[in-house]
PDB file of N, CA and C in Angstrom:
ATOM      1  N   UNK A   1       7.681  -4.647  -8.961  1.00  0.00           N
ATOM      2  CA  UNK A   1       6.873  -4.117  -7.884  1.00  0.00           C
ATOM      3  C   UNK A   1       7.439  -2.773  -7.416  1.00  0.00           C
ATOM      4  N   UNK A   2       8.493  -2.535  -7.149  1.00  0.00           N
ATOM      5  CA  UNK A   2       8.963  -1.219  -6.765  1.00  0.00           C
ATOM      6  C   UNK A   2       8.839  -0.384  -7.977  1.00  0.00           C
ATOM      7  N   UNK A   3       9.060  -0.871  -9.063  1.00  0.00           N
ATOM      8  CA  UNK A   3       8.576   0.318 -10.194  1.00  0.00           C
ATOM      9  C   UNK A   3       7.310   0.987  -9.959  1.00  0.00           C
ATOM     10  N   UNK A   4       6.265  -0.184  -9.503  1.00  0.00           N
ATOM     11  CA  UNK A   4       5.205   0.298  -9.591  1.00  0.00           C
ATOM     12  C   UNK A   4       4.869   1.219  -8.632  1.00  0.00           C
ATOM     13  N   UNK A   5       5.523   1.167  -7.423  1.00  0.00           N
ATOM     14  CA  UNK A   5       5.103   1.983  -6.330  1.00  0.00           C
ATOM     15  C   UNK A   5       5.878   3.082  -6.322  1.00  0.00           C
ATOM     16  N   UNK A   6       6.955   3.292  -6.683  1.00  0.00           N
ATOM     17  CA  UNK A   6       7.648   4.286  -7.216  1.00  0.00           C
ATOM     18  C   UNK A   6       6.683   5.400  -7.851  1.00  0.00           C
ATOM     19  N   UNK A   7       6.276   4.663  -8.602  1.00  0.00           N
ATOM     20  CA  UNK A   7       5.238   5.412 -10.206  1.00  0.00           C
ATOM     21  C   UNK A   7       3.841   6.241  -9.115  1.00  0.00           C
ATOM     22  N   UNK A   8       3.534   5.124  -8.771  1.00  0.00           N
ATOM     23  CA  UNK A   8       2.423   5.714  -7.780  1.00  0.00           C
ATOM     24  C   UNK A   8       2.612   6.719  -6.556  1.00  0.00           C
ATOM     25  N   UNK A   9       3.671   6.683  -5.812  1.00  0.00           N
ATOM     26  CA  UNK A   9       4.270   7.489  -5.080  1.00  0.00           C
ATOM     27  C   UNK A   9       5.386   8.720  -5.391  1.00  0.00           C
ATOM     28  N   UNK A  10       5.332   8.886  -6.776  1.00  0.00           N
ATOM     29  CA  UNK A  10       5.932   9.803  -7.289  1.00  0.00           C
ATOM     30  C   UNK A  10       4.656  11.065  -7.615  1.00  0.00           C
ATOM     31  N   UNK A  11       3.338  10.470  -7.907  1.00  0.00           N
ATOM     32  CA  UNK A  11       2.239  11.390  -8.060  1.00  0.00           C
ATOM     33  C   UNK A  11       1.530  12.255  -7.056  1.00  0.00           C
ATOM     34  N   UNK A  12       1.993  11.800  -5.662  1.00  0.00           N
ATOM     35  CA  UNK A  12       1.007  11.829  -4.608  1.00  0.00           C
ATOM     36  C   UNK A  12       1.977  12.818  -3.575  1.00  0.00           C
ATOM     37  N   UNK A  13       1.671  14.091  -3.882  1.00  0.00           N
ATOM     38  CA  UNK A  13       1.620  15.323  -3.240  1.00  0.00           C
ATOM     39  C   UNK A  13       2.225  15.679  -1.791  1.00  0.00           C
ATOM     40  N   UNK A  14       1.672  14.084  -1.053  1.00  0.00           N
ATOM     41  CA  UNK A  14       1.765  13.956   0.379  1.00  0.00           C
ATOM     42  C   UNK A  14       3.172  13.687   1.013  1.00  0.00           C
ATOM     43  N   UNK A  15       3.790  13.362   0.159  1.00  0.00           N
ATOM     44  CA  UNK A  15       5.041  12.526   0.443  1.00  0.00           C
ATOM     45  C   UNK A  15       6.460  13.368   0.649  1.00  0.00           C
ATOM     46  N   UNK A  16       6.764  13.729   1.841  1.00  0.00           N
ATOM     47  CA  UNK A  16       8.005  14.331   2.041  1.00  0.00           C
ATOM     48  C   UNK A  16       9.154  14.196   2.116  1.00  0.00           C
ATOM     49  N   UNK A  17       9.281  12.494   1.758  1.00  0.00           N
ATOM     50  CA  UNK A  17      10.831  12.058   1.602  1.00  0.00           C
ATOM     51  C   UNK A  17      10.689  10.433   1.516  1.00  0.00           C
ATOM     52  N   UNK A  18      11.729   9.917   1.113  1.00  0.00           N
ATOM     53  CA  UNK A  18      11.407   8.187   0.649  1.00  0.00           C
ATOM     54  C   UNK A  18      12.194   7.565   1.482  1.00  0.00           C
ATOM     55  N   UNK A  19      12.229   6.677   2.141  1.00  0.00           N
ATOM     56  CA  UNK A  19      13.622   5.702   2.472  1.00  0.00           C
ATOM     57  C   UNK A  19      13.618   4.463   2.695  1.00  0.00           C
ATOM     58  N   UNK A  20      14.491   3.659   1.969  1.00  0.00           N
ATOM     59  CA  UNK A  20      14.728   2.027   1.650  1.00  0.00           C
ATOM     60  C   UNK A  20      15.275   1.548   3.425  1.00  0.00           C
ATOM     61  N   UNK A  21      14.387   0.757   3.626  1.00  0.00           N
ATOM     62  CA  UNK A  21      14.841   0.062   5.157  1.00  0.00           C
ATOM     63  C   UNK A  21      14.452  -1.739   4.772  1.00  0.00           C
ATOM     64  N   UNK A  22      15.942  -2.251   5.040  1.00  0.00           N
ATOM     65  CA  UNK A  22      15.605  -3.406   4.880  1.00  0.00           C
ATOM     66  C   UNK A  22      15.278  -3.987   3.029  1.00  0.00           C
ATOM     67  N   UNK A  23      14.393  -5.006   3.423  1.00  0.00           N
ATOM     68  CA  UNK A  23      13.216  -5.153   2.201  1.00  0.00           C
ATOM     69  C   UNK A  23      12.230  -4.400   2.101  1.00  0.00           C
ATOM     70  N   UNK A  24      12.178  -3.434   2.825  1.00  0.00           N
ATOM     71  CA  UNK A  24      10.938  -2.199   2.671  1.00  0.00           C
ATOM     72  C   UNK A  24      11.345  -0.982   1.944  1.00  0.00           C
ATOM     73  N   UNK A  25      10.087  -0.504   1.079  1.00  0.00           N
ATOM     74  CA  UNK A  25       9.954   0.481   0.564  1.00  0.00           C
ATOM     75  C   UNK A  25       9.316   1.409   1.456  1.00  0.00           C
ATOM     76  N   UNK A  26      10.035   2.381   1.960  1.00  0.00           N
ATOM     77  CA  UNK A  26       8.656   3.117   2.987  1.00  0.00           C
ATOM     78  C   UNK A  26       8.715   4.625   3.008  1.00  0.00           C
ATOM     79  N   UNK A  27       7.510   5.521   2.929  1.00  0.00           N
ATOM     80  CA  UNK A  27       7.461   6.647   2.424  1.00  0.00           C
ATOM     81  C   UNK A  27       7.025   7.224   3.752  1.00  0.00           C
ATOM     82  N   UNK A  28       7.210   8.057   4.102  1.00  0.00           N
ATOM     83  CA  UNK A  28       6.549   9.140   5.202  1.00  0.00           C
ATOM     84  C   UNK A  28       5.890   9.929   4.701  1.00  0.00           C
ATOM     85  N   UNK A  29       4.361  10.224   5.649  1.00  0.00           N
ATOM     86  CA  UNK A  29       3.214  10.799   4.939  1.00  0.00           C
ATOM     87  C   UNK A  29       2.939  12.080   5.505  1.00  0.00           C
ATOM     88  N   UNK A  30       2.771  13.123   5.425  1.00  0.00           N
ATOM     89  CA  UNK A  30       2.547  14.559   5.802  1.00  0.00           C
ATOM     90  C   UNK A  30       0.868  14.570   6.319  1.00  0.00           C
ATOM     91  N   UNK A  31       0.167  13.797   5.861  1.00  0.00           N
ATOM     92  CA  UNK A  31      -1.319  13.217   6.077  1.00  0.00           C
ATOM     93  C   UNK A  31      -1.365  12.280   7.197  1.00  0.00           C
ATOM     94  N   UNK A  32      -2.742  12.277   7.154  1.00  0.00           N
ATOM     95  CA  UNK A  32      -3.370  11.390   8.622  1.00  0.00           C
ATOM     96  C   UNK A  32      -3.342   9.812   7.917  1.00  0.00           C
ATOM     97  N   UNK A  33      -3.564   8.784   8.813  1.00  0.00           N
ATOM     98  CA  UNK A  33      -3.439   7.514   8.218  1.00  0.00           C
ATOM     99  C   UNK A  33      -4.444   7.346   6.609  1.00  0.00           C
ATOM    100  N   UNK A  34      -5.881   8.203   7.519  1.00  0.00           N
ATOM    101  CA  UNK A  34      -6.820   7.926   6.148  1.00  0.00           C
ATOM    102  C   UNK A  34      -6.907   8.671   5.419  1.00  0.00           C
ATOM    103  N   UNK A  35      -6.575   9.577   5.422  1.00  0.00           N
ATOM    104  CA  UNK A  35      -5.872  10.712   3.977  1.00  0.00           C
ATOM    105  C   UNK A  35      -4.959   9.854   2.961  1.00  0.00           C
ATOM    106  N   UNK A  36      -4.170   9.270   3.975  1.00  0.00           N
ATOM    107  CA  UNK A  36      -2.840   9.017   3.075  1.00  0.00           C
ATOM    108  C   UNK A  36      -3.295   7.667   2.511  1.00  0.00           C
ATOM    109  N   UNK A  37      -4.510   6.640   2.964  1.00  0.00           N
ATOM    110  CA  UNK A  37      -5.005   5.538   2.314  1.00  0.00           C
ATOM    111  C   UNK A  37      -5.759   6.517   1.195  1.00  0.00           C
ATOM    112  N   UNK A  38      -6.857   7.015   1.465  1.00  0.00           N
ATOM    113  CA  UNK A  38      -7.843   7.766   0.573  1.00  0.00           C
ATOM    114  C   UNK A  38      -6.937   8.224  -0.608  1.00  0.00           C
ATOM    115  N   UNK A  39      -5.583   8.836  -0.605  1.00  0.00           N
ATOM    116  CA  UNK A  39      -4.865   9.632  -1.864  1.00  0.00           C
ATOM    117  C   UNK A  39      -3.550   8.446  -2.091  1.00  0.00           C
ATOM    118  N   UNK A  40      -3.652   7.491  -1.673  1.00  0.00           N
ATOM    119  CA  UNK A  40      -3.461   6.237  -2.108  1.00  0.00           C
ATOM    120  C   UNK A  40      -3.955   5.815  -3.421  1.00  0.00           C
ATOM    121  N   UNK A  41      -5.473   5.219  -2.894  1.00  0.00           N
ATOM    122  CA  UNK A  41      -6.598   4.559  -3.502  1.00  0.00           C
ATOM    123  C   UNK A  41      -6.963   5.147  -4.273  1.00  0.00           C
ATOM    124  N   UNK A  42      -6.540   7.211  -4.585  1.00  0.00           N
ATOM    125  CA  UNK A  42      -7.182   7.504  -5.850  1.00  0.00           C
ATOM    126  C   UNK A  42      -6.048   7.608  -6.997  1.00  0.00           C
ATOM    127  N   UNK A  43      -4.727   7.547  -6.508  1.00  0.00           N
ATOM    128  CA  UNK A  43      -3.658   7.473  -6.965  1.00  0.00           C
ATOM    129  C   UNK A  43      -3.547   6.472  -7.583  1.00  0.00           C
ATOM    130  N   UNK A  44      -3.660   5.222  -7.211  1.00  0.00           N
ATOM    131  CA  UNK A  44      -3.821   3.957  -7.899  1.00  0.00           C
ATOM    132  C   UNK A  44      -4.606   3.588  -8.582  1.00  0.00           C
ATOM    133  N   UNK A  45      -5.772   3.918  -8.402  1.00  0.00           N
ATOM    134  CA  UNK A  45      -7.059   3.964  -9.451  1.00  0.00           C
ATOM    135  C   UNK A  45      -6.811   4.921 -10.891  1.00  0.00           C
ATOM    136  N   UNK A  46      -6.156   6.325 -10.714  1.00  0.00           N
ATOM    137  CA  UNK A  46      -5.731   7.194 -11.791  1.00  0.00           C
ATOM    138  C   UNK A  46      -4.343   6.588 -12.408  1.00  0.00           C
ATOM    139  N   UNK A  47      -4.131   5.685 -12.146  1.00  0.00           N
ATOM    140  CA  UNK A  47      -3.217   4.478 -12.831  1.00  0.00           C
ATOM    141  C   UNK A  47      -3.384   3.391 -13.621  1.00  0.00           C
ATOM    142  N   UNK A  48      -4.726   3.491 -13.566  1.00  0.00           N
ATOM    143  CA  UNK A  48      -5.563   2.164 -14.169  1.00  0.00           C
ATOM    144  C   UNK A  48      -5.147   1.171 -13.398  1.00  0.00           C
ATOM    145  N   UNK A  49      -4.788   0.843 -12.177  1.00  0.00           N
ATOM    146  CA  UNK A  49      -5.212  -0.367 -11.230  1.00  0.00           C
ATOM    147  C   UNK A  49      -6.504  -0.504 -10.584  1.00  0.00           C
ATOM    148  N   UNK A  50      -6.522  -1.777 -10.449  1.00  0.00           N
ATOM    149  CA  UNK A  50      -8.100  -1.793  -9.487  1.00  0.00           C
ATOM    150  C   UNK A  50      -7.353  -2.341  -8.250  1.00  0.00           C
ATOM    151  N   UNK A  51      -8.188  -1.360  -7.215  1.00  0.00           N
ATOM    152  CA  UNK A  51      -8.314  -1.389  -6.098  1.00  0.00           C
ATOM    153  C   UNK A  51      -9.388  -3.152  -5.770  1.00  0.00           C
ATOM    154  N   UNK A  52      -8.272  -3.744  -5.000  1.00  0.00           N
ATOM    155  CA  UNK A  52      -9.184  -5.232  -5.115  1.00  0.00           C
ATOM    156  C   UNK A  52     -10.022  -5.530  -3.469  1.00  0.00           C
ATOM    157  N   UNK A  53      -9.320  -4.840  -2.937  1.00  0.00           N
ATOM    158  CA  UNK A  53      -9.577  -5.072  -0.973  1.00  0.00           C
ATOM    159  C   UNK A  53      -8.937  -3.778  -0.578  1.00  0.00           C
ATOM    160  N   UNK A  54      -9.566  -3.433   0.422  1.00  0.00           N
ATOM    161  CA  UNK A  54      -8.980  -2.769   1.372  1.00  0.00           C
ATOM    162  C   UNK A  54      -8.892  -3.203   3.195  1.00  0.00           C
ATOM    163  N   UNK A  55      -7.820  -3.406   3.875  1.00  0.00           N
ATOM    164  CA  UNK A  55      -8.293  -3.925   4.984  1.00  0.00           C
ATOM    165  C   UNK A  55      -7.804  -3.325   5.960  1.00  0.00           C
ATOM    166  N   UNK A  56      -8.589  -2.455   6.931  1.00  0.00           N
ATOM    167  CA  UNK A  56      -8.304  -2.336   8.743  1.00  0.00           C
ATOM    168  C   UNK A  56      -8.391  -2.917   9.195  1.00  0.00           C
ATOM    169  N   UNK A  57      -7.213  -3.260   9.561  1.00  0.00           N
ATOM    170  CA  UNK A  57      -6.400  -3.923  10.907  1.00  0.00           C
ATOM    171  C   UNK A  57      -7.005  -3.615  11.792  1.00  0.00           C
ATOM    172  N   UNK A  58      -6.996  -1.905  12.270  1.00  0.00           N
ATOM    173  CA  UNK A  58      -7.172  -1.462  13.310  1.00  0.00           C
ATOM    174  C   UNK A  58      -8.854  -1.670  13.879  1.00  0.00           C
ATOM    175  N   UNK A  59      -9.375  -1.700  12.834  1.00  0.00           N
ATOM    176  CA  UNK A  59     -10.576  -1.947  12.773  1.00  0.00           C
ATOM    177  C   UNK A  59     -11.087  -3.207  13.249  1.00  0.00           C
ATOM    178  N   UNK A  60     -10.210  -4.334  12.788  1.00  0.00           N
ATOM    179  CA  UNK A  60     -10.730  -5.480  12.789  1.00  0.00           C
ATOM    180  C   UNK A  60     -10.141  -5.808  14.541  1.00  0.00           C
ATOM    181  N   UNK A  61      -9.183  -5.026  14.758  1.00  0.00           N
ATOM    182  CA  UNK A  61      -8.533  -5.141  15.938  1.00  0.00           C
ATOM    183  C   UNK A  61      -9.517  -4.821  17.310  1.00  0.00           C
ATOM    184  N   UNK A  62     -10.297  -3.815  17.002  1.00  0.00           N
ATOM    185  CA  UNK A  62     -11.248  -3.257  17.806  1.00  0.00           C
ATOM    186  C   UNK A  62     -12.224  -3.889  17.689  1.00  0.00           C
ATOM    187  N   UNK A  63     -12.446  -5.069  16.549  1.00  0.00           N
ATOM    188  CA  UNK A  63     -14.085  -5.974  16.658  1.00  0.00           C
ATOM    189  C   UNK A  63     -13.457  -6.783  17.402  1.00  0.00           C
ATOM    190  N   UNK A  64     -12.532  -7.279  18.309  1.00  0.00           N
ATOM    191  CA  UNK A  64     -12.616  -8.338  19.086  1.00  0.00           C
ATOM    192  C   UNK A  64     -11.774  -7.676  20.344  1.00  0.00           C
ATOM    193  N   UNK A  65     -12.130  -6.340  20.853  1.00  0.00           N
ATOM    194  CA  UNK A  65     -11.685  -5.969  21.566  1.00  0.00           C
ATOM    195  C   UNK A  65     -10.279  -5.411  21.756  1.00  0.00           C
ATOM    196  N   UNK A  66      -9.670  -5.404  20.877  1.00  0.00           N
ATOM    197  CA  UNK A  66      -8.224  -5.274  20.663  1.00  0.00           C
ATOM    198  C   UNK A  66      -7.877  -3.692  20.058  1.00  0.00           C
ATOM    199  N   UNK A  67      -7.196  -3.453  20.823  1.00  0.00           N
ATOM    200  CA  UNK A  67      -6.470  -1.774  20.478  1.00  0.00           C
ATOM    201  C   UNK A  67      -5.099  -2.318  19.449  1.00  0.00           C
ATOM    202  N   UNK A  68      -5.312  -1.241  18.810  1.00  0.00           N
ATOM    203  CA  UNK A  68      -4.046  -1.767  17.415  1.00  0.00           C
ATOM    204  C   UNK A  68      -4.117   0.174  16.611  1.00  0.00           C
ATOM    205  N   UNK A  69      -2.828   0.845  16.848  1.00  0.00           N
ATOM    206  CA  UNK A  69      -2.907   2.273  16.037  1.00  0.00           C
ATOM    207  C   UNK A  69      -3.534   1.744  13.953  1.00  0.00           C
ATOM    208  N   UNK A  70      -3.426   2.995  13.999  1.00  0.00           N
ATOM    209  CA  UNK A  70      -4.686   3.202  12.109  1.00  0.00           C
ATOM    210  C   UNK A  70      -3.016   2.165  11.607  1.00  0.00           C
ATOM    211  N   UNK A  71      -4.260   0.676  10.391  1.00  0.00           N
ATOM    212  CA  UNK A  71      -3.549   0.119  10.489  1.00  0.00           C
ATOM    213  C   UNK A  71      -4.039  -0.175   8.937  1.00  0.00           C
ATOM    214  N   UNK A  72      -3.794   0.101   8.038  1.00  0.00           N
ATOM    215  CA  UNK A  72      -4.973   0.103   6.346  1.00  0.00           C
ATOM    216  C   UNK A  72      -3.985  -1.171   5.351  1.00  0.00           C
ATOM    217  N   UNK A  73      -4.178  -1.971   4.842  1.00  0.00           N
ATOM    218  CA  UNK A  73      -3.858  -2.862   3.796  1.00  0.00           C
ATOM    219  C   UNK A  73      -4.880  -2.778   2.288  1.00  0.00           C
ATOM    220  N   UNK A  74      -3.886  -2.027   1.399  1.00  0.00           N
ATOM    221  CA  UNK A  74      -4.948  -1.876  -0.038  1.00  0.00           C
ATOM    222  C   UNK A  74      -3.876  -2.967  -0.829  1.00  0.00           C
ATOM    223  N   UNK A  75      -4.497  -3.755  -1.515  1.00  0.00           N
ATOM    224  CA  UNK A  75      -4.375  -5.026  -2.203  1.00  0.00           C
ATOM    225  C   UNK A  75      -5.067  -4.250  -3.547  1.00  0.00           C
ATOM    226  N   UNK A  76      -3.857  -3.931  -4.893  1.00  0.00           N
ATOM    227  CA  UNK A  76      -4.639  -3.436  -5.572  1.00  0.00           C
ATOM    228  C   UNK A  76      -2.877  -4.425  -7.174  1.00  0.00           C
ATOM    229  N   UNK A  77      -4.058  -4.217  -8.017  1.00  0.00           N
ATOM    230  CA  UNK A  77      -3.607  -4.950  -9.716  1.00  0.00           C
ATOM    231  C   UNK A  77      -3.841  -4.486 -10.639  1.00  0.00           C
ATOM    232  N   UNK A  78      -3.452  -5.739 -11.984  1.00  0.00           N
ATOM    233  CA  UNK A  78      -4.213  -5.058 -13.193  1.00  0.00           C
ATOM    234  C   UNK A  78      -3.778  -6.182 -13.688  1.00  0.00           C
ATOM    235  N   UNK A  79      -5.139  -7.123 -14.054  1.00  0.00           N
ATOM    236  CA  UNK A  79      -5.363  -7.909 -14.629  1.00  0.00           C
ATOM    237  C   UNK A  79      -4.100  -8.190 -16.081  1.00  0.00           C
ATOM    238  N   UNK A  80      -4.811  -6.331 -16.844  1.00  0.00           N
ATOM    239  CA  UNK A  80      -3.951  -6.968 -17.778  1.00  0.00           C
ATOM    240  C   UNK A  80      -1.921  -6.924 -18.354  1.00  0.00           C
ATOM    241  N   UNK A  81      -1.387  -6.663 -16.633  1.00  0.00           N
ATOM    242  CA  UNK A  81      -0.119  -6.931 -16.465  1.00  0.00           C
ATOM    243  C   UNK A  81      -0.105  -8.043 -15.630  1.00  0.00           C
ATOM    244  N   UNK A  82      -0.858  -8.379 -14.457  1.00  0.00           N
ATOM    245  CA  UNK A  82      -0.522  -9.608 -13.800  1.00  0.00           C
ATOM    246  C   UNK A  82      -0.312 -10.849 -14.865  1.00  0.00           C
ATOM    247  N   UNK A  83      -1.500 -10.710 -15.561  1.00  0.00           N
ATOM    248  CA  UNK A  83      -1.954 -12.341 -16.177  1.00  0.00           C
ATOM    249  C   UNK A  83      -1.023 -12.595 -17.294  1.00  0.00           C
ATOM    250  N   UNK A  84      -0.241 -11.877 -17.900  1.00  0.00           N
ATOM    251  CA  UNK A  84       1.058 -12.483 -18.305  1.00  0.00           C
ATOM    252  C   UNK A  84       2.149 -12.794 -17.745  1.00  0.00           C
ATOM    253  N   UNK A  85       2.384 -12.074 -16.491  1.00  0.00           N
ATOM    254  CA  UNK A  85       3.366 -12.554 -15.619  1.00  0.00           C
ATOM    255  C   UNK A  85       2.760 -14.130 -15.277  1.00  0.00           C
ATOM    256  N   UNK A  86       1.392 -14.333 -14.612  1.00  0.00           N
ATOM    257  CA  UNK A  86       1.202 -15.212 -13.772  1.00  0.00           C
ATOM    258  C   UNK A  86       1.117 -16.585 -15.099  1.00  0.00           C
ATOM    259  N   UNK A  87       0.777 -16.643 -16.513  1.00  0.00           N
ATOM    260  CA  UNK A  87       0.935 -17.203 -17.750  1.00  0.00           C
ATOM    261  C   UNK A  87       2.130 -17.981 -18.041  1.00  0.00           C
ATOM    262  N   UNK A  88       3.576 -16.587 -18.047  1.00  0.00           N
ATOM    263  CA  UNK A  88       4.846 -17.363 -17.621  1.00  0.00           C
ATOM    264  C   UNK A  88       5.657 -17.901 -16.598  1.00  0.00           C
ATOM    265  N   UNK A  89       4.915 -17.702 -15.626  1.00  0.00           N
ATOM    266  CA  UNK A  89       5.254 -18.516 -13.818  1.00  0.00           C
ATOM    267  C   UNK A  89       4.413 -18.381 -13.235  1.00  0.00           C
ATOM    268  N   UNK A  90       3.077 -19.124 -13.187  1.00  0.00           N
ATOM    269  CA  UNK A  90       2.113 -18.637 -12.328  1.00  0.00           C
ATOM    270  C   UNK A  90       2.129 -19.048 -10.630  1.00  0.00           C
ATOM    271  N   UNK A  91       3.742 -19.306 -10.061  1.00  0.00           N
ATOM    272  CA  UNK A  91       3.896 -18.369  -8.968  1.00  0.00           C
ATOM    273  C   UNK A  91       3.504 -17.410  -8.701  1.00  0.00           C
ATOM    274  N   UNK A  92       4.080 -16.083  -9.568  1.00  0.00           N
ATOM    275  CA  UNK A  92       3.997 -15.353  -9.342  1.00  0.00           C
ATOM    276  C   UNK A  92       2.700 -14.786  -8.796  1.00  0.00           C
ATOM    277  N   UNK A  93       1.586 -15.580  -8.517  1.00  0.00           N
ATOM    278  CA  UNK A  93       0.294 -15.304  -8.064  1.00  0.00           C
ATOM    279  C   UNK A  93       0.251 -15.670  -6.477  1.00  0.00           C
ATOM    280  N   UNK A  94       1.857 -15.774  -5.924  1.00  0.00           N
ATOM    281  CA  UNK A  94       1.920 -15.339  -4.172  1.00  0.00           C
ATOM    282  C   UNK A  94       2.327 -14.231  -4.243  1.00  0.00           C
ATOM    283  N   UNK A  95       2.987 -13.400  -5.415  1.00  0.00           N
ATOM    284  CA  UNK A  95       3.318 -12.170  -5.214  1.00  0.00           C
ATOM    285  C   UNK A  95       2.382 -11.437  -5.195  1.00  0.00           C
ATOM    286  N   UNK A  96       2.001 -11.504  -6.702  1.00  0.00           N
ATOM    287  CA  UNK A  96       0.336 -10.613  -7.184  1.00  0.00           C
ATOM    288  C   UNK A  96      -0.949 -11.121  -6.748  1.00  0.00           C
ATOM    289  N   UNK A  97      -1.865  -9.889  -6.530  1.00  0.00           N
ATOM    290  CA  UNK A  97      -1.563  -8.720  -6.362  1.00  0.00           C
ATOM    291  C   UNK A  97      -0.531  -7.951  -5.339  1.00  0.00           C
ATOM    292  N   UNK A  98      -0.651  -6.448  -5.915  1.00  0.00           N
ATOM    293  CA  UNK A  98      -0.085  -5.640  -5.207  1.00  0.00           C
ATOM    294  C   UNK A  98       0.219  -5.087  -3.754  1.00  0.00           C
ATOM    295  N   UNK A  99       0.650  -4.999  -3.192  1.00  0.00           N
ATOM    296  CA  UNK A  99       0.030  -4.531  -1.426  1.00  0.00           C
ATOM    297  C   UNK A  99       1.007  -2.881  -1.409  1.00  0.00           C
ATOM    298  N   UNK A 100      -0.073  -2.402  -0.411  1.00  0.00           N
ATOM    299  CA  UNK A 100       0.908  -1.242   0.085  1.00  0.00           C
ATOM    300  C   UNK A 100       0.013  -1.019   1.479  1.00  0.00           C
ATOM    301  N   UNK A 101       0.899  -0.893   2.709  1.00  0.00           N
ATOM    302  CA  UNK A 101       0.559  -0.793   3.917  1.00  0.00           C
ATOM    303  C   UNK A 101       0.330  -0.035   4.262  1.00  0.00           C
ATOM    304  N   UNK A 102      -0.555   1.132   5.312  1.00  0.00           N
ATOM    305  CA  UNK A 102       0.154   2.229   5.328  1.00  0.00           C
ATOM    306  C   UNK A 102      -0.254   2.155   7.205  1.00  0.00           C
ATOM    307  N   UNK A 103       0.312   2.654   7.838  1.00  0.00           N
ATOM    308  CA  UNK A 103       0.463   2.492   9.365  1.00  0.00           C
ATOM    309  C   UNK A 103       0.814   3.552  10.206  1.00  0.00           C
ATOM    310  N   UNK A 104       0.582   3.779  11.165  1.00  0.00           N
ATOM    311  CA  UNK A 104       0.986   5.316  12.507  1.00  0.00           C
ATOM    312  C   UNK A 104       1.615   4.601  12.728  1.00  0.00           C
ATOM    313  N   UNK A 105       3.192   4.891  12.999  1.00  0.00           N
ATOM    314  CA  UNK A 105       4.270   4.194  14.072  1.00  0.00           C
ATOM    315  C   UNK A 105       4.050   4.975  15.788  1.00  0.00           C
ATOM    316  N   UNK A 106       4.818   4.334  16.271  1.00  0.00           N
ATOM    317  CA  UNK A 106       4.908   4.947  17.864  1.00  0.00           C
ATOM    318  C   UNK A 106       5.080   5.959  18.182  1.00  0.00           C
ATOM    319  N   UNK A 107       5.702   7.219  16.804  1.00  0.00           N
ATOM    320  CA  UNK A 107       6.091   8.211  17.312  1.00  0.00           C
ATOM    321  C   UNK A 107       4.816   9.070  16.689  1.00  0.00           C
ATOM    322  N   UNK A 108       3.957   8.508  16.002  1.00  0.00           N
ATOM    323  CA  UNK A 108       2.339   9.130  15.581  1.00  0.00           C
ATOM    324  C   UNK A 108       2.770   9.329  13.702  1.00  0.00           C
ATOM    325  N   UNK A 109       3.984   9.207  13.477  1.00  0.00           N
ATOM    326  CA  UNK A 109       4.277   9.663  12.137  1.00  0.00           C
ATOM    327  C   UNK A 109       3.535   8.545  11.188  1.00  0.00           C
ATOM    328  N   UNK A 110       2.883   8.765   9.959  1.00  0.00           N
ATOM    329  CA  UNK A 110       2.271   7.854   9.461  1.00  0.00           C
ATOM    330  C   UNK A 110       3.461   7.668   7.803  1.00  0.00           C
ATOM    331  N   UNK A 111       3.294   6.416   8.139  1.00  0.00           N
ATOM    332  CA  UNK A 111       4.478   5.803   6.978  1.00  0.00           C
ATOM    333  C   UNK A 111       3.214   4.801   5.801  1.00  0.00           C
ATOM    334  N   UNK A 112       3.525   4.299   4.595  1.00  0.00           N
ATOM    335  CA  UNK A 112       3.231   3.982   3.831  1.00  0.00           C
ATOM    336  C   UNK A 112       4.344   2.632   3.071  1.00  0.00           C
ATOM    337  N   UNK A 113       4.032   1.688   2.827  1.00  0.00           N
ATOM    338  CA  UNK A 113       5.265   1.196   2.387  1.00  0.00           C
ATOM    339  C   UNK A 113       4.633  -0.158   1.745  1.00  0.00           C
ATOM    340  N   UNK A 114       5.736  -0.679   0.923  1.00  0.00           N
ATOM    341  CA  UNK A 114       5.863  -2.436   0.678  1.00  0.00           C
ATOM    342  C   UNK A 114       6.841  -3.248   0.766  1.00  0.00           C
ATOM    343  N   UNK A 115       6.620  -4.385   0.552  1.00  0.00           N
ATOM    344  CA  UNK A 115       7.941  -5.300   0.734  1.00  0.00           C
ATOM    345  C   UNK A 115       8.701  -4.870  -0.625  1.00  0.00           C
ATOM    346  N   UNK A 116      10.130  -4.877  -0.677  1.00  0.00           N
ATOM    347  CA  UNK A 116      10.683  -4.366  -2.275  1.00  0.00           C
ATOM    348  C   UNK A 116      10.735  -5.606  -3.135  1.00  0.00           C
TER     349      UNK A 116
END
């Protein structure tokens, strides 16, 4: 999994510096939350992954009245690397698919990241 986001976040223009916190992979974005989903999602797609879901938080936060800063979850794979992993441990299908978060923290800076 970190290979992969590595790979994908090595292409994407936006990115002004990397840093390992924790179990997180997390990138700081020079872009607005939905820039940095949008050149995400085309980043990963020009990878041959499919984009499987995309989900606002923030969005979903505001259908029930709830304030929550830009809050994006892209859930994205590829069939034909998962399904041999999931073949020889099909555990591995709580890991896969993919996730990458991307979120405004408190100080407005928008970060990008996954679990490592």
């Amino acid at each position: 999994m970190k290979k992969v986001l590595i790979t994908v976040f090595v292409w994407l223009p936006l990115l002004l510096h990397a840093q390992s916190k924790d179990e997180w992979i997390t990138v700081i974005s020079a872009k607005s939350a939905k820039e940095t989903a949008e050149s995400l999602q085309k980043a990963i797609q020009e990878k041959g992954f499919k984009i499987f879901n995309m989900i606002d938080h923030a969005a979903g936060a505001e259908s029930v009245g709830m304030a929550l800063r830009a809050t994006t979850l892209i859930v994205f794979g590829n069939p034909r690397g998962g399904t041999p992993l999931m073949n020889c441990d099909q555990r591995m299908g709580i890991i896969l698919p993919l996730k990458i978060l991307i979120w405004e923290d408190e100080q407005k800076q928008v970060k990008a990241g996954s679990i490592n």
